[in-house]
C-alpha atoms as a PDB file:
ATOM      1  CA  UNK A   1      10.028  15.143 -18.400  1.00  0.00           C
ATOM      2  CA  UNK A   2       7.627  12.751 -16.570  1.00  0.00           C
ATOM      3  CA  UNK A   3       7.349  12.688 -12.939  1.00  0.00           C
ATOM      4  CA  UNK A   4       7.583   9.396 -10.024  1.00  0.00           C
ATOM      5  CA  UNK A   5       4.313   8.720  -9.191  1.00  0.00           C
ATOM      6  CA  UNK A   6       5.828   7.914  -5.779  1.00  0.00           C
ATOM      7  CA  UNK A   7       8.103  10.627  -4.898  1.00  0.00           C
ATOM      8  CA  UNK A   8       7.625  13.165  -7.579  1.00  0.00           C
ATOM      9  CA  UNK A   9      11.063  13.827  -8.660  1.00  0.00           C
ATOM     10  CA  UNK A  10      11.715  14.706 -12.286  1.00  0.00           C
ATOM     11  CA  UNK A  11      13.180  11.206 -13.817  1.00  0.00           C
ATOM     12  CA  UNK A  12      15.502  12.578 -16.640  1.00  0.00           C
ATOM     13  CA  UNK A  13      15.178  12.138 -20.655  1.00  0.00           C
ATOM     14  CA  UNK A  14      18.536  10.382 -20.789  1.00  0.00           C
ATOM     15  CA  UNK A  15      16.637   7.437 -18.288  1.00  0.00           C
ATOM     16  CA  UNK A  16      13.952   4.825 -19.802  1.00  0.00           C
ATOM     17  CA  UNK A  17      11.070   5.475 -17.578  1.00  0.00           C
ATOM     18  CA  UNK A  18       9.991   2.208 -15.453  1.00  0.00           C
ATOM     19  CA  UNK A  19       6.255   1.383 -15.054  1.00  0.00           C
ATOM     20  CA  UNK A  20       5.669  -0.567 -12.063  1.00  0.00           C
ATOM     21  CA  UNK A  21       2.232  -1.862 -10.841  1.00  0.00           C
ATOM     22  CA  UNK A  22       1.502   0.541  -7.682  1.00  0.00           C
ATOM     23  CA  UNK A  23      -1.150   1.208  -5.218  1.00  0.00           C
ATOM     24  CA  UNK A  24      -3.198   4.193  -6.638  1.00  0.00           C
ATOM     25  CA  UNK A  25      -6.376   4.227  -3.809  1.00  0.00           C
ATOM     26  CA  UNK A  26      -8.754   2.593  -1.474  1.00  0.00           C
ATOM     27  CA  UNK A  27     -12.326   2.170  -1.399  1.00  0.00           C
ATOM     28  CA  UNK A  28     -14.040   1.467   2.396  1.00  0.00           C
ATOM     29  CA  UNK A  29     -17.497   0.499   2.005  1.00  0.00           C
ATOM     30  CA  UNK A  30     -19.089   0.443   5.756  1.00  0.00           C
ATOM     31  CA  UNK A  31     -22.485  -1.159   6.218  1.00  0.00           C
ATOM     32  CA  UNK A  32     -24.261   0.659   9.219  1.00  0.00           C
ATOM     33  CA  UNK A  33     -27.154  -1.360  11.336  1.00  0.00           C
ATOM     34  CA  UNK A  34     -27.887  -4.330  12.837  1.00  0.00           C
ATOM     35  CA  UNK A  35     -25.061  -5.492  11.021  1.00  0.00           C
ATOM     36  CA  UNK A  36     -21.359  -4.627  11.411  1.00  0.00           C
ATOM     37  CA  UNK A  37     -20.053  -5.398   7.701  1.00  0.00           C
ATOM     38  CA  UNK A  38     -16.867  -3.332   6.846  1.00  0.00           C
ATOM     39  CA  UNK A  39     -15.521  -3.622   3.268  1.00  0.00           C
ATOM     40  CA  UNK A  40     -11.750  -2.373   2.293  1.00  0.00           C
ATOM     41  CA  UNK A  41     -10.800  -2.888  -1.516  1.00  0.00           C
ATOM     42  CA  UNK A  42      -7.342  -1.665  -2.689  1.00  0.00           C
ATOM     43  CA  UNK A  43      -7.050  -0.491  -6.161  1.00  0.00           C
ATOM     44  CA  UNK A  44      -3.872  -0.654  -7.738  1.00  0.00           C
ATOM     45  CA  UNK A  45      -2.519   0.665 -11.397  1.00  0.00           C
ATOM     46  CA  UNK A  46       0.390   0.644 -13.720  1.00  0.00           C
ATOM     47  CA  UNK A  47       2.219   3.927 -13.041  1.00  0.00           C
ATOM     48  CA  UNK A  48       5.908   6.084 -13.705  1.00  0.00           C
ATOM     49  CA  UNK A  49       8.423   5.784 -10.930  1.00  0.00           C
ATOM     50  CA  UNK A  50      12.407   6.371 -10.959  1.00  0.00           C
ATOM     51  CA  UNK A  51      14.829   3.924 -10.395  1.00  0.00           C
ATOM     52  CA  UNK A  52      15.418   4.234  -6.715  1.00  0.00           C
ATOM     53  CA  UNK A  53      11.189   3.692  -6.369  1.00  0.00           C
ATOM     54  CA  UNK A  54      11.561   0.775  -8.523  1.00  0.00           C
ATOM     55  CA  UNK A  55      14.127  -0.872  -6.559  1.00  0.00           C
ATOM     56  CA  UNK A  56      12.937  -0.157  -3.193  1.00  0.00           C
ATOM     57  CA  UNK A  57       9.613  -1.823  -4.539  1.00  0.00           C
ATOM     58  CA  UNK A  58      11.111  -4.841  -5.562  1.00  0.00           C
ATOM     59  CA  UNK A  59      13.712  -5.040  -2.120  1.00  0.00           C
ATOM     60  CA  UNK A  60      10.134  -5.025  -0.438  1.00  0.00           C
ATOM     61  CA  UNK A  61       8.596  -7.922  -2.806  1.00  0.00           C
ATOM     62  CA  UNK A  62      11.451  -9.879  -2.377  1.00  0.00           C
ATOM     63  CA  UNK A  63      11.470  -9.250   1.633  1.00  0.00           C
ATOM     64  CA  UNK A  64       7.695 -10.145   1.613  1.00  0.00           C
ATOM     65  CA  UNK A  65       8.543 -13.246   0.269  1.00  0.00           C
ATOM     66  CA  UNK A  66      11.219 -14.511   2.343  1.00  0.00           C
ATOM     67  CA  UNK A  67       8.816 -13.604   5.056  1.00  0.00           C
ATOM     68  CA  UNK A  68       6.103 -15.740   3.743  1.00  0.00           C
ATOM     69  CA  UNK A  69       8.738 -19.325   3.025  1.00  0.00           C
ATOM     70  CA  UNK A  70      10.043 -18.099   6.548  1.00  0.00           C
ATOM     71  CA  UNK A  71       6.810 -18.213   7.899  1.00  0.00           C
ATOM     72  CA  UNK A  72       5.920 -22.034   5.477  1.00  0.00           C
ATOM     73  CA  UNK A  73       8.737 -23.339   7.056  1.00  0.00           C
ATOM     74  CA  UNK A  74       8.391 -22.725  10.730  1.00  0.00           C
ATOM     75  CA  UNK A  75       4.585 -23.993  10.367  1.00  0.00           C
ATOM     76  CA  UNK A  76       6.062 -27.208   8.676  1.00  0.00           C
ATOM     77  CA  UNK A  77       8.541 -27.621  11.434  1.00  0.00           C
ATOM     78  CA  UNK A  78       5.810 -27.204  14.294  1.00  0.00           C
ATOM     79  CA  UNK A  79       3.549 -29.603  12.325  1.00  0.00           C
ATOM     80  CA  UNK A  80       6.515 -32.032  12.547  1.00  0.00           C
ATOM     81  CA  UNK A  81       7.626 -31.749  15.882  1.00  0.00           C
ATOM     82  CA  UNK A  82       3.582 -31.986  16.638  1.00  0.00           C
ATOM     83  CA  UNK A  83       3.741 -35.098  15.131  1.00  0.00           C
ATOM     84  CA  UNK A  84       6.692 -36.523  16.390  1.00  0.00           C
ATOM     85  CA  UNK A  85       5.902 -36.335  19.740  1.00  0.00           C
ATOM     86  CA  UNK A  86       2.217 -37.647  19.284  1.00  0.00           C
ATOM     87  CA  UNK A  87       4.589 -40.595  17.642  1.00  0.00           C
ATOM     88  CA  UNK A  88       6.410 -40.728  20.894  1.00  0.00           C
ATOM     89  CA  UNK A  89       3.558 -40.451  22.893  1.00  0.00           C
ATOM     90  CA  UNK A  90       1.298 -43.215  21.561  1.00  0.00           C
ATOM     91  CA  UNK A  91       4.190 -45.884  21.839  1.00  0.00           C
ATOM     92  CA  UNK A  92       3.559 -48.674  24.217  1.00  0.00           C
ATOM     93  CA  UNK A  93       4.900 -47.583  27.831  1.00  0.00           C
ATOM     94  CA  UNK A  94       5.883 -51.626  28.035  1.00  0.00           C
ATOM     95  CA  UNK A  95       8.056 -51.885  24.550  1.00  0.00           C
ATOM     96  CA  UNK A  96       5.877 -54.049  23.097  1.00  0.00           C
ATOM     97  CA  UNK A  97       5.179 -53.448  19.503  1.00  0.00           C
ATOM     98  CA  UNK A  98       2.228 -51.079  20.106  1.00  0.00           C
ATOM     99  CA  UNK A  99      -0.450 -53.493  18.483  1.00  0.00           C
ATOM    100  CA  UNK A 100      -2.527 -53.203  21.474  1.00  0.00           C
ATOM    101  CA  UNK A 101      -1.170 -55.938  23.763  1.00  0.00           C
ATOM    102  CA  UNK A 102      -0.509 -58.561  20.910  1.00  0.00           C
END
């Protein structure tokens, strides 16, 4: 019987095994002198996990996502509230047509 990679319980005969891409190490390459260089490289692999790995996996992809359109659309409503008030800004103070005086 094969084993999670993640949490090492036995995943049964009767259950298809999943293979999901997982983290399997780190490498940390550190450059000592004059300069302070510090390299991190994460090193991932196709591995066995059970179902309850696999799904907590994918609840995290799916949260890291949300995070990530959450975090797209809160720049693109800053950007357009920037904007906006720039707009309303550079109008003419007078209500003219703002073509510089014309």
């Amino acid at each position: 019987m094969p084993r999670c990679y993640l949490c090492s319980k036995l995943i049964p005969v009767e259950d298809r095994p999943l293979r999901r891409r997982v983290r399997v190490g780190e490498i940390e390459k550190k450059k000592y002198g004059a300069e302070r260089a510090r390299f991190v490289q994460s090193q991932y692999g196709m591995r066995v996990v059970c179902k309850s790995c696999a799904a907590f996996q994918e609840h995290r992809a799916r949260q890291k996502e949300l995070l990530e359109l959450h975090l797209f659309l809160t720049a693109v409503v800053v950007v357009g509230l920037v904007s906006l008030a720039f707009w309303i800004l550079r109008k003419d103070p007078a209500g003219g047509a703002g073509f510089g005086g014309v």
